[in-house]
PDB file of N, CA and C in Angstrom:
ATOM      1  N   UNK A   1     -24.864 145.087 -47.749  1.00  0.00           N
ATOM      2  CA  UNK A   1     -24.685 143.785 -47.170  1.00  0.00           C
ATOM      3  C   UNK A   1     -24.171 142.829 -48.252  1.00  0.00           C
ATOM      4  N   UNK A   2     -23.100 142.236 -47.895  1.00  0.00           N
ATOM      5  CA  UNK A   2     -22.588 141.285 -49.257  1.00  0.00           C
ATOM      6  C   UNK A   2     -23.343 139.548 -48.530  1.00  0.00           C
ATOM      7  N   UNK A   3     -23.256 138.940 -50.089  1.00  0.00           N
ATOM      8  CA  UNK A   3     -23.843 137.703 -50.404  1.00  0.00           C
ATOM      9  C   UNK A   3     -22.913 136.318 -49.799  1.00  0.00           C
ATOM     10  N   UNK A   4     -23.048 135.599 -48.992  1.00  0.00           N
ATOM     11  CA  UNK A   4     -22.821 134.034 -49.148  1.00  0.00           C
ATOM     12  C   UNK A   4     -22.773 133.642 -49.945  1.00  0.00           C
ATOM     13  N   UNK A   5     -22.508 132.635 -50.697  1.00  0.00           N
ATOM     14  CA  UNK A   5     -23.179 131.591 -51.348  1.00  0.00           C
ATOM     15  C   UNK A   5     -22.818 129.875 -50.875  1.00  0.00           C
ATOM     16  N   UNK A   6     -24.244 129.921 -50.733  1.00  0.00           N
ATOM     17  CA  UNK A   6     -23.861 127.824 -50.147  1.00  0.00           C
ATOM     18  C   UNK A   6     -23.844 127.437 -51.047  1.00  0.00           C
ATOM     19  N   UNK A   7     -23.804 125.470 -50.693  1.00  0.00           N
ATOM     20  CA  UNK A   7     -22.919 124.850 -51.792  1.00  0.00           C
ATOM     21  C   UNK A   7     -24.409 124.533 -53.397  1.00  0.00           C
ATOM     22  N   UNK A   8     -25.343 125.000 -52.755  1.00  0.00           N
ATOM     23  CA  UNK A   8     -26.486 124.651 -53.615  1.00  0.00           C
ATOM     24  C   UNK A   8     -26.515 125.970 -54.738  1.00  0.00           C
ATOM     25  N   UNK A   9     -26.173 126.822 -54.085  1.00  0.00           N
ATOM     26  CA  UNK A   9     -26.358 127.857 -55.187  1.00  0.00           C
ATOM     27  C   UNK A   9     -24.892 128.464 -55.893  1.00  0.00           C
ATOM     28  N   UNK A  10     -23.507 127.612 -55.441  1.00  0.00           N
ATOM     29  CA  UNK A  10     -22.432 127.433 -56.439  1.00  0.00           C
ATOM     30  C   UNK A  10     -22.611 126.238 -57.311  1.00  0.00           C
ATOM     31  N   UNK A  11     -23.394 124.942 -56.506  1.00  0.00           N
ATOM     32  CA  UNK A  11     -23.255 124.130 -57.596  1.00  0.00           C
ATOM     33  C   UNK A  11     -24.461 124.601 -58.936  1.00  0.00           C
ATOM     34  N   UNK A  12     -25.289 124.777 -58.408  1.00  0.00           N
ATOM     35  CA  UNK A  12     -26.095 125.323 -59.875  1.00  0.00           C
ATOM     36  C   UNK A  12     -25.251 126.497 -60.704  1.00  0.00           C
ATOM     37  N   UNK A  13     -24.778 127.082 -60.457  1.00  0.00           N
ATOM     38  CA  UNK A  13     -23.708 127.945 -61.386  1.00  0.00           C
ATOM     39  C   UNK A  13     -22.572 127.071 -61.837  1.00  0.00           C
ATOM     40  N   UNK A  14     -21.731 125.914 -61.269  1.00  0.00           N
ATOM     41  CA  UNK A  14     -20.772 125.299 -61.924  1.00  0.00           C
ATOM     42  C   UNK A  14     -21.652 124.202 -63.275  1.00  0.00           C
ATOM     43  N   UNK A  15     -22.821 123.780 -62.411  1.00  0.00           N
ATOM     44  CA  UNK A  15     -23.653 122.493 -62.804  1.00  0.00           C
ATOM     45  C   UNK A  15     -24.137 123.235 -64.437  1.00  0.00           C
ATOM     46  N   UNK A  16     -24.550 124.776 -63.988  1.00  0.00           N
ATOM     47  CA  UNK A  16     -25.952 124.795 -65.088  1.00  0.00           C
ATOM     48  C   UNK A  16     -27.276 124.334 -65.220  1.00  0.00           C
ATOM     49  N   UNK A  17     -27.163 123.378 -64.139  1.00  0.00           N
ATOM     50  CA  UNK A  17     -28.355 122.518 -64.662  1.00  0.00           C
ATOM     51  C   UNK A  17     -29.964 123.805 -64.399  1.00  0.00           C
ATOM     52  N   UNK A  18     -29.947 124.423 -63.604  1.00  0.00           N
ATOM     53  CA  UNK A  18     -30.639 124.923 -63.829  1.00  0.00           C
ATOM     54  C   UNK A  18     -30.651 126.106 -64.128  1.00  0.00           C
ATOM     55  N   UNK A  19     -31.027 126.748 -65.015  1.00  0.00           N
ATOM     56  CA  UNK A  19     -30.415 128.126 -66.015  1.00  0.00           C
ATOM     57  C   UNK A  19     -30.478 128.701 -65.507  1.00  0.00           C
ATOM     58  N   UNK A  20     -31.924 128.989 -64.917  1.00  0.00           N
ATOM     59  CA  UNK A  20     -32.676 130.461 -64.259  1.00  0.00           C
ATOM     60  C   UNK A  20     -31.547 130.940 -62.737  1.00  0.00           C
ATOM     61  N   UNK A  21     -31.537 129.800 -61.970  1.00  0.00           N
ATOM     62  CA  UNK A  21     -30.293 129.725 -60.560  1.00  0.00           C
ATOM     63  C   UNK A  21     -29.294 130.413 -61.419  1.00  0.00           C
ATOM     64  N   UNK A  22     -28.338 129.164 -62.452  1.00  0.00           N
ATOM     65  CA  UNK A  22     -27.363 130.053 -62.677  1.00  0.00           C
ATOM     66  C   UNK A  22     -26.939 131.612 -62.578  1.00  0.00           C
ATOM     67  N   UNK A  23     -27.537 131.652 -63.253  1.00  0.00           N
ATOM     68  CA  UNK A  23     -28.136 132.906 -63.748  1.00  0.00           C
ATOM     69  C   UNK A  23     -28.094 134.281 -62.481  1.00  0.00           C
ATOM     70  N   UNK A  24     -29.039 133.931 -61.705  1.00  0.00           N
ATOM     71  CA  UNK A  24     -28.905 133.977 -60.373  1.00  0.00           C
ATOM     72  C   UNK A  24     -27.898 134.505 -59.792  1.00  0.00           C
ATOM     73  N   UNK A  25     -26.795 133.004 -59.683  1.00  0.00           N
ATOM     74  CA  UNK A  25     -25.598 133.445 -58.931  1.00  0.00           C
ATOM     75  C   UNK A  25     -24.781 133.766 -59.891  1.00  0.00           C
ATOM     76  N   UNK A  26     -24.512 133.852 -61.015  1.00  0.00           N
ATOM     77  CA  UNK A  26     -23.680 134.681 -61.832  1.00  0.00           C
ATOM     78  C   UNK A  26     -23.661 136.371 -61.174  1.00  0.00           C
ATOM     79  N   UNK A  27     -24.792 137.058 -61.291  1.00  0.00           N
ATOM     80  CA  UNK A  27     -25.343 137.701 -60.895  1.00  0.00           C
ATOM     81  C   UNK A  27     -24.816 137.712 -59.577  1.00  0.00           C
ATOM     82  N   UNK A  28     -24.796 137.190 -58.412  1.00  0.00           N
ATOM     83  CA  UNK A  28     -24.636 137.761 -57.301  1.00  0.00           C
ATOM     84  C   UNK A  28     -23.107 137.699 -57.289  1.00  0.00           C
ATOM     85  N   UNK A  29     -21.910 136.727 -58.286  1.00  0.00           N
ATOM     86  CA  UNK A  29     -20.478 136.430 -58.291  1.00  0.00           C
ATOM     87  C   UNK A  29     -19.914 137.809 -58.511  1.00  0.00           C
ATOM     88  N   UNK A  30     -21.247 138.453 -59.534  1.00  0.00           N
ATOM     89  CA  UNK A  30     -20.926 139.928 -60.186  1.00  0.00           C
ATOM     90  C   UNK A  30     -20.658 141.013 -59.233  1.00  0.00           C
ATOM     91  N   UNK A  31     -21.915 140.767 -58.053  1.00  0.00           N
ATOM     92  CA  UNK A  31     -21.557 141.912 -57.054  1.00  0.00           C
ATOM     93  C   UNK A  31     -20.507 141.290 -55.923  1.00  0.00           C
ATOM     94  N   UNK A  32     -20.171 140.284 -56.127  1.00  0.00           N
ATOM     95  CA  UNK A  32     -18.548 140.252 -54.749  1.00  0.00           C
ATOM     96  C   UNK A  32     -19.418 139.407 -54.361  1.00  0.00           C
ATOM     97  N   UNK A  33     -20.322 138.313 -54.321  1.00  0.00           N
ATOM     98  CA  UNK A  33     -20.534 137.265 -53.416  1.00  0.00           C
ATOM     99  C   UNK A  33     -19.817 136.006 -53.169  1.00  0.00           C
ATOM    100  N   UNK A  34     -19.604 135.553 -51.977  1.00  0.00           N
ATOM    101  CA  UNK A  34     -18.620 135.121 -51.223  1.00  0.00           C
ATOM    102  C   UNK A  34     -18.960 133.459 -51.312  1.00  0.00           C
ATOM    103  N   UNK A  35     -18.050 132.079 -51.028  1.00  0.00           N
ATOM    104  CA  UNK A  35     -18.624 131.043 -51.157  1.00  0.00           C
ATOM    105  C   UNK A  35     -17.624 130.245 -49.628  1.00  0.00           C
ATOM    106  N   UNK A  36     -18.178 129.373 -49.493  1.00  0.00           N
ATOM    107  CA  UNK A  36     -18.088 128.342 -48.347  1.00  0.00           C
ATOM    108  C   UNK A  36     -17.640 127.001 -48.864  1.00  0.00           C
ATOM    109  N   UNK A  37     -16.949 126.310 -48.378  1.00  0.00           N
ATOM    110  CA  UNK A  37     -15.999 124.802 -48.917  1.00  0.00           C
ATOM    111  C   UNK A  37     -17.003 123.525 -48.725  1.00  0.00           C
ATOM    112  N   UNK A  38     -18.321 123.560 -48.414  1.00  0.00           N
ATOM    113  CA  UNK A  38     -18.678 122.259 -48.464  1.00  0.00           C
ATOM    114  C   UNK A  38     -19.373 121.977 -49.976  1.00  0.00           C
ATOM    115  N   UNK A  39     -19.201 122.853 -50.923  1.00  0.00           N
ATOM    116  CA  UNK A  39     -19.549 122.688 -52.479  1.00  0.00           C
ATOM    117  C   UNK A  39     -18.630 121.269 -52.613  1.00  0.00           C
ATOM    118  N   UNK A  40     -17.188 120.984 -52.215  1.00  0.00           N
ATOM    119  CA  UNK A  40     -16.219 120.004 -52.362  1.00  0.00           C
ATOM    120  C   UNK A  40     -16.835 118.833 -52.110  1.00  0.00           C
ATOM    121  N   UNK A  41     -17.601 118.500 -50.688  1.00  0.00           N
ATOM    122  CA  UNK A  41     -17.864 117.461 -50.160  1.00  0.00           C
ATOM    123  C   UNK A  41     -19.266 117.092 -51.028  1.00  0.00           C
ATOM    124  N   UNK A  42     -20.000 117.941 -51.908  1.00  0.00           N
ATOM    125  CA  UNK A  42     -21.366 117.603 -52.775  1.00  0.00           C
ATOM    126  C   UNK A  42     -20.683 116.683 -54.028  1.00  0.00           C
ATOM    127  N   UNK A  43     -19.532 118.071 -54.445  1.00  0.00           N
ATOM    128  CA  UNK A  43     -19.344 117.113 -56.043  1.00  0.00           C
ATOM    129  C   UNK A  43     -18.552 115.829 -55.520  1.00  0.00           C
ATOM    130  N   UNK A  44     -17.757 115.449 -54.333  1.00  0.00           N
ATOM    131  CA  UNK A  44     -17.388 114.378 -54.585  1.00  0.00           C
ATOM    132  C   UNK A  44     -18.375 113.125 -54.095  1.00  0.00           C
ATOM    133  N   UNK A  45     -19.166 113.479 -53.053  1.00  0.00           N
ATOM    134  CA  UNK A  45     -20.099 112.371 -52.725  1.00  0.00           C
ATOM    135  C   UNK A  45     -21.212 112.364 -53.460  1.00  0.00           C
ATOM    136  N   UNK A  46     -21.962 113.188 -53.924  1.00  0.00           N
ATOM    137  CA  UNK A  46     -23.052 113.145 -54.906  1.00  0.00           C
ATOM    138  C   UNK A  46     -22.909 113.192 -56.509  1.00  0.00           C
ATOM    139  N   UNK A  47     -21.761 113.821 -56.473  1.00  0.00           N
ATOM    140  CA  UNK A  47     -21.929 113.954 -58.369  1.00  0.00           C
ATOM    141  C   UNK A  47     -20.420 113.193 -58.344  1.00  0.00           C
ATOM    142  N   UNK A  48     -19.394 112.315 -57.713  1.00  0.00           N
ATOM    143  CA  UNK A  48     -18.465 111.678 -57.766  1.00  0.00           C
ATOM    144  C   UNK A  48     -17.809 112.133 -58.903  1.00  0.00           C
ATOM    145  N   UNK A  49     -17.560 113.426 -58.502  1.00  0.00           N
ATOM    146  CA  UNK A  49     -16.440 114.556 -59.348  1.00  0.00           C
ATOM    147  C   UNK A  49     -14.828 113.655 -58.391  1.00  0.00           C
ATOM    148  N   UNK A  50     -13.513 113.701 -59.216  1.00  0.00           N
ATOM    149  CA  UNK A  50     -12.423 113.548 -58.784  1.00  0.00           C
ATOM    150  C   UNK A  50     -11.992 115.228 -58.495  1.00  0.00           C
ATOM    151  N   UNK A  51     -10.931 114.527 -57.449  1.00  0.00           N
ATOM    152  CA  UNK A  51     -10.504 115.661 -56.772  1.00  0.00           C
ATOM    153  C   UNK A  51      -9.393 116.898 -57.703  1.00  0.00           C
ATOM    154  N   UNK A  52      -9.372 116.345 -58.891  1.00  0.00           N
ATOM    155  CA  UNK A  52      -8.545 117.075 -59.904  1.00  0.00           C
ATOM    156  C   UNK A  52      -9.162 117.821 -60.458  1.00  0.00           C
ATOM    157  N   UNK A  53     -10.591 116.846 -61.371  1.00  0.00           N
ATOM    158  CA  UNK A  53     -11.528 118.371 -61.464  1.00  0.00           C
ATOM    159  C   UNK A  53     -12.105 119.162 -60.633  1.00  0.00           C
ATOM    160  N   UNK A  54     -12.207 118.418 -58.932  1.00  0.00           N
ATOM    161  CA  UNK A  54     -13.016 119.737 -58.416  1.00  0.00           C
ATOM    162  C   UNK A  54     -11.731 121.117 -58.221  1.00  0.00           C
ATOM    163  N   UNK A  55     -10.454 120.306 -58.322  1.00  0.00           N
ATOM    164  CA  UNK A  55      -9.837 121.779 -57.728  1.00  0.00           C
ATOM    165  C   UNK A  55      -9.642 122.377 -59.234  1.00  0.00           C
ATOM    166  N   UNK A  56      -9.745 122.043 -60.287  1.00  0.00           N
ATOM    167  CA  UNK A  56      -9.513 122.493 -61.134  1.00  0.00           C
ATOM    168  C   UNK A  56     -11.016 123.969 -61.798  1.00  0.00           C
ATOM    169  N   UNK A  57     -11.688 122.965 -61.366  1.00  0.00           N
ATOM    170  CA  UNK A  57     -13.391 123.681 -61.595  1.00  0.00           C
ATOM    171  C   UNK A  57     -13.351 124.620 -60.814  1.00  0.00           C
ATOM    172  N   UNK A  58     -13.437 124.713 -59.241  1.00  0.00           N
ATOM    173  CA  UNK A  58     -12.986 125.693 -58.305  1.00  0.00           C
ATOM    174  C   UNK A  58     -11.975 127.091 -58.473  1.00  0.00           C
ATOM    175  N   UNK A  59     -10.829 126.415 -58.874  1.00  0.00           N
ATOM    176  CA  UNK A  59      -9.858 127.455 -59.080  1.00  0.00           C
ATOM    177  C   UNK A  59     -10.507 128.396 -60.350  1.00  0.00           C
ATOM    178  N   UNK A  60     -10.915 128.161 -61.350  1.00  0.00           N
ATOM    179  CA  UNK A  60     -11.591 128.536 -62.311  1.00  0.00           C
ATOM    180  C   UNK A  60     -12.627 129.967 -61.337  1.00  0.00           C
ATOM    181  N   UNK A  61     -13.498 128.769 -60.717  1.00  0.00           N
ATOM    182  CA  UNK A  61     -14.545 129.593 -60.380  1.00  0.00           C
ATOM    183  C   UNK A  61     -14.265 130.770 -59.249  1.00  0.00           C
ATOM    184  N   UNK A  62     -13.067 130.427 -58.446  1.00  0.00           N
ATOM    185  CA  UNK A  62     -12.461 131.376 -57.608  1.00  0.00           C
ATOM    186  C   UNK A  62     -12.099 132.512 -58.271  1.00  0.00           C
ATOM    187  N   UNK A  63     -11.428 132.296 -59.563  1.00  0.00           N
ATOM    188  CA  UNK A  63     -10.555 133.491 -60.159  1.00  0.00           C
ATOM    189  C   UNK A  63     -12.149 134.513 -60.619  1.00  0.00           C
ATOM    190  N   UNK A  64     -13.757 134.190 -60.845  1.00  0.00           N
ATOM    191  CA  UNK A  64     -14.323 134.997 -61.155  1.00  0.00           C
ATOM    192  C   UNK A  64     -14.732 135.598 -59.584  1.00  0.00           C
ATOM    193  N   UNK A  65     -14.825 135.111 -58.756  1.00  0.00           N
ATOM    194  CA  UNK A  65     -15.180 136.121 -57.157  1.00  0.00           C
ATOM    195  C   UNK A  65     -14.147 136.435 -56.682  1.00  0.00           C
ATOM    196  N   UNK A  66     -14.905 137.446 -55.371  1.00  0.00           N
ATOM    197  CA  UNK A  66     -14.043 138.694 -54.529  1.00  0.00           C
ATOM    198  C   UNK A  66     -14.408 137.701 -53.361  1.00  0.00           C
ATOM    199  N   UNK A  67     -13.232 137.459 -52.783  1.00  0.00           N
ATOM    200  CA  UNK A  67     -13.062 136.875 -51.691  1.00  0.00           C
ATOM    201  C   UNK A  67     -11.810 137.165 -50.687  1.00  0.00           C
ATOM    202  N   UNK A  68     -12.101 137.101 -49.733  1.00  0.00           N
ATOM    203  CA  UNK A  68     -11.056 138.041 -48.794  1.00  0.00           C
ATOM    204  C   UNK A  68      -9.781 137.169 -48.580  1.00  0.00           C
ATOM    205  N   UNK A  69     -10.091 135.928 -48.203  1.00  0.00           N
ATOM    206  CA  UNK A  69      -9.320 135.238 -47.869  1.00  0.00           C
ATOM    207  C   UNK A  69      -8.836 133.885 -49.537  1.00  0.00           C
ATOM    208  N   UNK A  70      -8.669 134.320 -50.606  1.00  0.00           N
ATOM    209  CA  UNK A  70      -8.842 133.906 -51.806  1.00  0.00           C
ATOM    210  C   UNK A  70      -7.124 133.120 -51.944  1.00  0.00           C
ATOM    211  N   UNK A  71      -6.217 133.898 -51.120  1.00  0.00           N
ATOM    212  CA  UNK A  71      -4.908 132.854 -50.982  1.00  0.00           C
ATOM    213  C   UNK A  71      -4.940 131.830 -50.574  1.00  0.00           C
ATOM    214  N   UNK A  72      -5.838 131.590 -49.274  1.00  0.00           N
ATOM    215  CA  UNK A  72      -5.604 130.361 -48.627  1.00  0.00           C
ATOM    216  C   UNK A  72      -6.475 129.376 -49.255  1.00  0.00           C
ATOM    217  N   UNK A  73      -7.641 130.279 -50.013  1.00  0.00           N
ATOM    218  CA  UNK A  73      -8.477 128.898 -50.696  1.00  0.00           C
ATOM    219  C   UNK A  73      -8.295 128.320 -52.261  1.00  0.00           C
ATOM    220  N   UNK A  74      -7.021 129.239 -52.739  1.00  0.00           N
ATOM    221  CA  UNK A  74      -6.024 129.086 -53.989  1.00  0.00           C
ATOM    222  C   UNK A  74      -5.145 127.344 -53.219  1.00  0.00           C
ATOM    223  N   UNK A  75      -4.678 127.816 -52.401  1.00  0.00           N
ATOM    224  CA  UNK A  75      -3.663 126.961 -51.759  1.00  0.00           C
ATOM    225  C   UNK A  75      -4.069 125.082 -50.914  1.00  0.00           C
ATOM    226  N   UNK A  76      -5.307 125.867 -50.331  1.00  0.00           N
ATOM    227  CA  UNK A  76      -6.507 124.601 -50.246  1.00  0.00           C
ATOM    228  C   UNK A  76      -6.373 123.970 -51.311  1.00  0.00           C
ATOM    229  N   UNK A  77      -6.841 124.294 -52.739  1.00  0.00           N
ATOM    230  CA  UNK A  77      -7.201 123.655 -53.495  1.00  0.00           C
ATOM    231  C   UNK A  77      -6.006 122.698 -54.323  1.00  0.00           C
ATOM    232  N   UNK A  78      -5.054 123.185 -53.885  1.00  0.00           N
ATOM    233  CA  UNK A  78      -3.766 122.886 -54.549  1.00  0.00           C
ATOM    234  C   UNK A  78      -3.183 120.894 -53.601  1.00  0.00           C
ATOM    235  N   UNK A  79      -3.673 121.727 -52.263  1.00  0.00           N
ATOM    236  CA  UNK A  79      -3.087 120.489 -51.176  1.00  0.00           C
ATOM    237  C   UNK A  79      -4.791 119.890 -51.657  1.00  0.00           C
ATOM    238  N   UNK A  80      -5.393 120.074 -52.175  1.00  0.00           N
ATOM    239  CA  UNK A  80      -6.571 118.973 -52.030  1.00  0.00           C
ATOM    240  C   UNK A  80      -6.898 118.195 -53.635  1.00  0.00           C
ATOM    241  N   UNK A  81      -5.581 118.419 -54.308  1.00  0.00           N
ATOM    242  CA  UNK A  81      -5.554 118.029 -55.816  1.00  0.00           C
ATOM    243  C   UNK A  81      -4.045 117.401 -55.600  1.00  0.00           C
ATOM    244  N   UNK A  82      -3.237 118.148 -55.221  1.00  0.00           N
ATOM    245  CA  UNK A  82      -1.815 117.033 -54.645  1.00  0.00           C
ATOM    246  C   UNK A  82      -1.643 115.898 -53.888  1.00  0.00           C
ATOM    247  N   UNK A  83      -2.684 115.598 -52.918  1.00  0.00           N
ATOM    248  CA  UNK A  83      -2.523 115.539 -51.611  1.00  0.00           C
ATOM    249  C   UNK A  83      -3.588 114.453 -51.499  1.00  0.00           C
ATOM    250  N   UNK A  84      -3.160 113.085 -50.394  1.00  0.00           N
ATOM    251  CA  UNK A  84      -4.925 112.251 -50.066  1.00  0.00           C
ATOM    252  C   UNK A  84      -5.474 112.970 -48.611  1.00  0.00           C
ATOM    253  N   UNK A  85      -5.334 114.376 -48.479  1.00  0.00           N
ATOM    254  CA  UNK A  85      -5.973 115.071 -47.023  1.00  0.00           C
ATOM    255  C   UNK A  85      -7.234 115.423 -47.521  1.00  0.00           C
ATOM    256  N   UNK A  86      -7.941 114.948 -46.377  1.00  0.00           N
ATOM    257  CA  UNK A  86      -9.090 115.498 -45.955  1.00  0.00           C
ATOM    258  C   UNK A  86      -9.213 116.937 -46.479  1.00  0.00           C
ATOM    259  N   UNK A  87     -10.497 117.658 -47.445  1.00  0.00           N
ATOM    260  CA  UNK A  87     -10.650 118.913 -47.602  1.00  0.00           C
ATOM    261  C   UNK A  87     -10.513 120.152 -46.160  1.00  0.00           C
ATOM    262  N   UNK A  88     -10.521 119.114 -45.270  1.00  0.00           N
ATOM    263  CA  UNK A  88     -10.416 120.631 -43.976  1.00  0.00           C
ATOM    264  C   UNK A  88      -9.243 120.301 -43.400  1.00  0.00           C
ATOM    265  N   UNK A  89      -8.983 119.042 -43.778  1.00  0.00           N
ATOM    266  CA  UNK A  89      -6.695 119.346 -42.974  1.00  0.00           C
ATOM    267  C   UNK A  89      -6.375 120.032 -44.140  1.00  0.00           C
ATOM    268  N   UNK A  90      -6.917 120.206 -45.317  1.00  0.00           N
ATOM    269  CA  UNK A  90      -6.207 121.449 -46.426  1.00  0.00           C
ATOM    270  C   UNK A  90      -6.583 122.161 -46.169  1.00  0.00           C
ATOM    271  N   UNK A  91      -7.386 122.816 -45.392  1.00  0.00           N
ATOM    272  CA  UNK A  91      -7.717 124.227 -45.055  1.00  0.00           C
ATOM    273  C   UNK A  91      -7.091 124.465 -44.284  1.00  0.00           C
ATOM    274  N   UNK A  92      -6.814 123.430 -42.891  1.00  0.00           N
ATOM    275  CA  UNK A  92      -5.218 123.940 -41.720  1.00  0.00           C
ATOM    276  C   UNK A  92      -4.478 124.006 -42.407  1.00  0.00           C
ATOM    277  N   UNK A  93      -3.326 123.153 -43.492  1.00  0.00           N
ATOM    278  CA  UNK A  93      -2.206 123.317 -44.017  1.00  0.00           C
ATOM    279  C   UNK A  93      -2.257 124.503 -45.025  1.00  0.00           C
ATOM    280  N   UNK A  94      -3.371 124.747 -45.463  1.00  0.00           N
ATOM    281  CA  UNK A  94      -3.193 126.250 -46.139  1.00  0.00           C
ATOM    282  C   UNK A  94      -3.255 127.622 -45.188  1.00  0.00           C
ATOM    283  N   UNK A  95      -3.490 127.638 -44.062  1.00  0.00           N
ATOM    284  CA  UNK A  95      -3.664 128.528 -43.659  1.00  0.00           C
ATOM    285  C   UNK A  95      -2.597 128.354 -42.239  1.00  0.00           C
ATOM    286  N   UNK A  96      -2.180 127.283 -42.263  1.00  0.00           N
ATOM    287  CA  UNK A  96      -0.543 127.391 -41.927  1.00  0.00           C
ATOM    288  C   UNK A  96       0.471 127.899 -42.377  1.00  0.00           C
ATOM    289  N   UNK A  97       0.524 127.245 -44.066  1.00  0.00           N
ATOM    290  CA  UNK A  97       1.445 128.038 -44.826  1.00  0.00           C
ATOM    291  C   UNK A  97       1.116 129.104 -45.447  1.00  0.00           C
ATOM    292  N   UNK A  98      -0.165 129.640 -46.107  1.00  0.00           N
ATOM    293  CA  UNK A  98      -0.421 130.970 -45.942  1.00  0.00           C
ATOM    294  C   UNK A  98      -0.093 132.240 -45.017  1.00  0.00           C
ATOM    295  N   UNK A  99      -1.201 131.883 -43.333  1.00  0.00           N
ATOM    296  CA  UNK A  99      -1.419 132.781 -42.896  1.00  0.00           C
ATOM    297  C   UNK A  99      -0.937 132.756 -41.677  1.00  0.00           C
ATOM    298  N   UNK A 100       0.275 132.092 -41.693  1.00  0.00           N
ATOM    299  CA  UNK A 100       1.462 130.970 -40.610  1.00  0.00           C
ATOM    300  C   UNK A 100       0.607 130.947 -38.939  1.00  0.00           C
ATOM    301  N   UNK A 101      -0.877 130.428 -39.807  1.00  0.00           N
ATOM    302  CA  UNK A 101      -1.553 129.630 -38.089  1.00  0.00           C
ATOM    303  C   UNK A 101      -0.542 128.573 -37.861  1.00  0.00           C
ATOM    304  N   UNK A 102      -1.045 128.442 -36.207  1.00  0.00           N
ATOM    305  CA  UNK A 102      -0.179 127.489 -35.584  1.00  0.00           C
ATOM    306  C   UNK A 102      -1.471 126.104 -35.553  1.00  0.00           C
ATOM    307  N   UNK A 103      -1.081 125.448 -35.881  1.00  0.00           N
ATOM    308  CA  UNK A 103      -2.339 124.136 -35.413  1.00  0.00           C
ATOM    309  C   UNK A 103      -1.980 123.350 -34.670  1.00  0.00           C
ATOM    310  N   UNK A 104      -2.805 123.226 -33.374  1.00  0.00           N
ATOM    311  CA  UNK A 104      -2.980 122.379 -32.535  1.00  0.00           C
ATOM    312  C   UNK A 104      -4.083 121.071 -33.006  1.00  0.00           C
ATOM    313  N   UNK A 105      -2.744 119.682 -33.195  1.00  0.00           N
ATOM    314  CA  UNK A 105      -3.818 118.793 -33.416  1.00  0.00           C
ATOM    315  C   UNK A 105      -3.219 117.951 -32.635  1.00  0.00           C
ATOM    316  N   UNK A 106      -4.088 116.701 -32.693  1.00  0.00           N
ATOM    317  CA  UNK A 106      -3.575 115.607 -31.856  1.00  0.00           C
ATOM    318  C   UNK A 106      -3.205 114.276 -32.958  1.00  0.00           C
ATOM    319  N   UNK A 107      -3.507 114.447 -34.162  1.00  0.00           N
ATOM    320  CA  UNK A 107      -3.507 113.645 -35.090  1.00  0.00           C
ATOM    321  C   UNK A 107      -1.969 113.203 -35.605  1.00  0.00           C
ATOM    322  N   UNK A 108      -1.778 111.720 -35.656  1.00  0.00           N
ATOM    323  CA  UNK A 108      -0.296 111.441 -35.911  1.00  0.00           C
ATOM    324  C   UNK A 108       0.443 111.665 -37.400  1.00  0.00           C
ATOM    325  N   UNK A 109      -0.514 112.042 -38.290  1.00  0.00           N
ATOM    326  CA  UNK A 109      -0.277 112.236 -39.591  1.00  0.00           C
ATOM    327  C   UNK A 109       0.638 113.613 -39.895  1.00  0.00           C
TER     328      UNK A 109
END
C-alpha cells in the first residue's frame, strides 16, 4: 500500500521544525510516498511564504518523490510562480497543457 502525504506532514519535512516528523517523512519520500497541493495554501496563508519560494521549495521537493502525475505538478508550479492564478486554475492550465484536458469553465479570465 503506498503513502499520502498531507500538507502537515510535507510541511514538517520542508519546515524541519520538528526533527523526529521530518525524519518520518523523509522516510516515507524514500519508499514512493505521494503528496497533495494544499501544502501551497499553508505556506502562503500561515507561514506567508511568496509564491517564488513556494514553487521553488516544491520543485526541489518534487524532484526527491515518485509521483505519477509529477509533469503536471512540475508545470503547476511553473504557472503558479509566473502567473497571479489561483493554485487550482494552475492545476487546470497544467493539465490542459500537459494532459490536453478540455476545461469547462464559466470564468471570463
Amino acid at each position: 500500500m503506498s503513502k499520502i502525504l498531507d500538507a502537515n506532514a510535507i510541511l514538517r519535512y520542508l519546515l524541519n521544525d520538528i526533527e523526529e516528523q521530518a525524519e518520518c517523512v523523509e522516510e516515507a519520500i524514500r519508499s514512493g510516498a505521494g503528496t497533495i497541493p494544499e501544502v501551497v495554501y499553508v505556506l502562503t496563508g500561515v507561514y506567508q511564504c511568496g509564491r517564488k519560494e513556494i514553487a521553488d521549495t516544491l520543485g526541489v521537493f518534487l524532484k526527491e518523490i515518485d509521483l505519477v502525475d509529477k509533469p503536471v505538478v512540475m508545470q503547476v508550479l511553473v504557472y503558479y510562480h509566473t502567473s497571479n492564478l489561483d493554485y487550482v486554475d494552475c492545476i487546470l492550465a497544467a493539465r490542459a497543457d500537459v494532459l490536453k484536458d478540455d476545461i469547462l469553465t464559466f470564468d471570463r479570465k
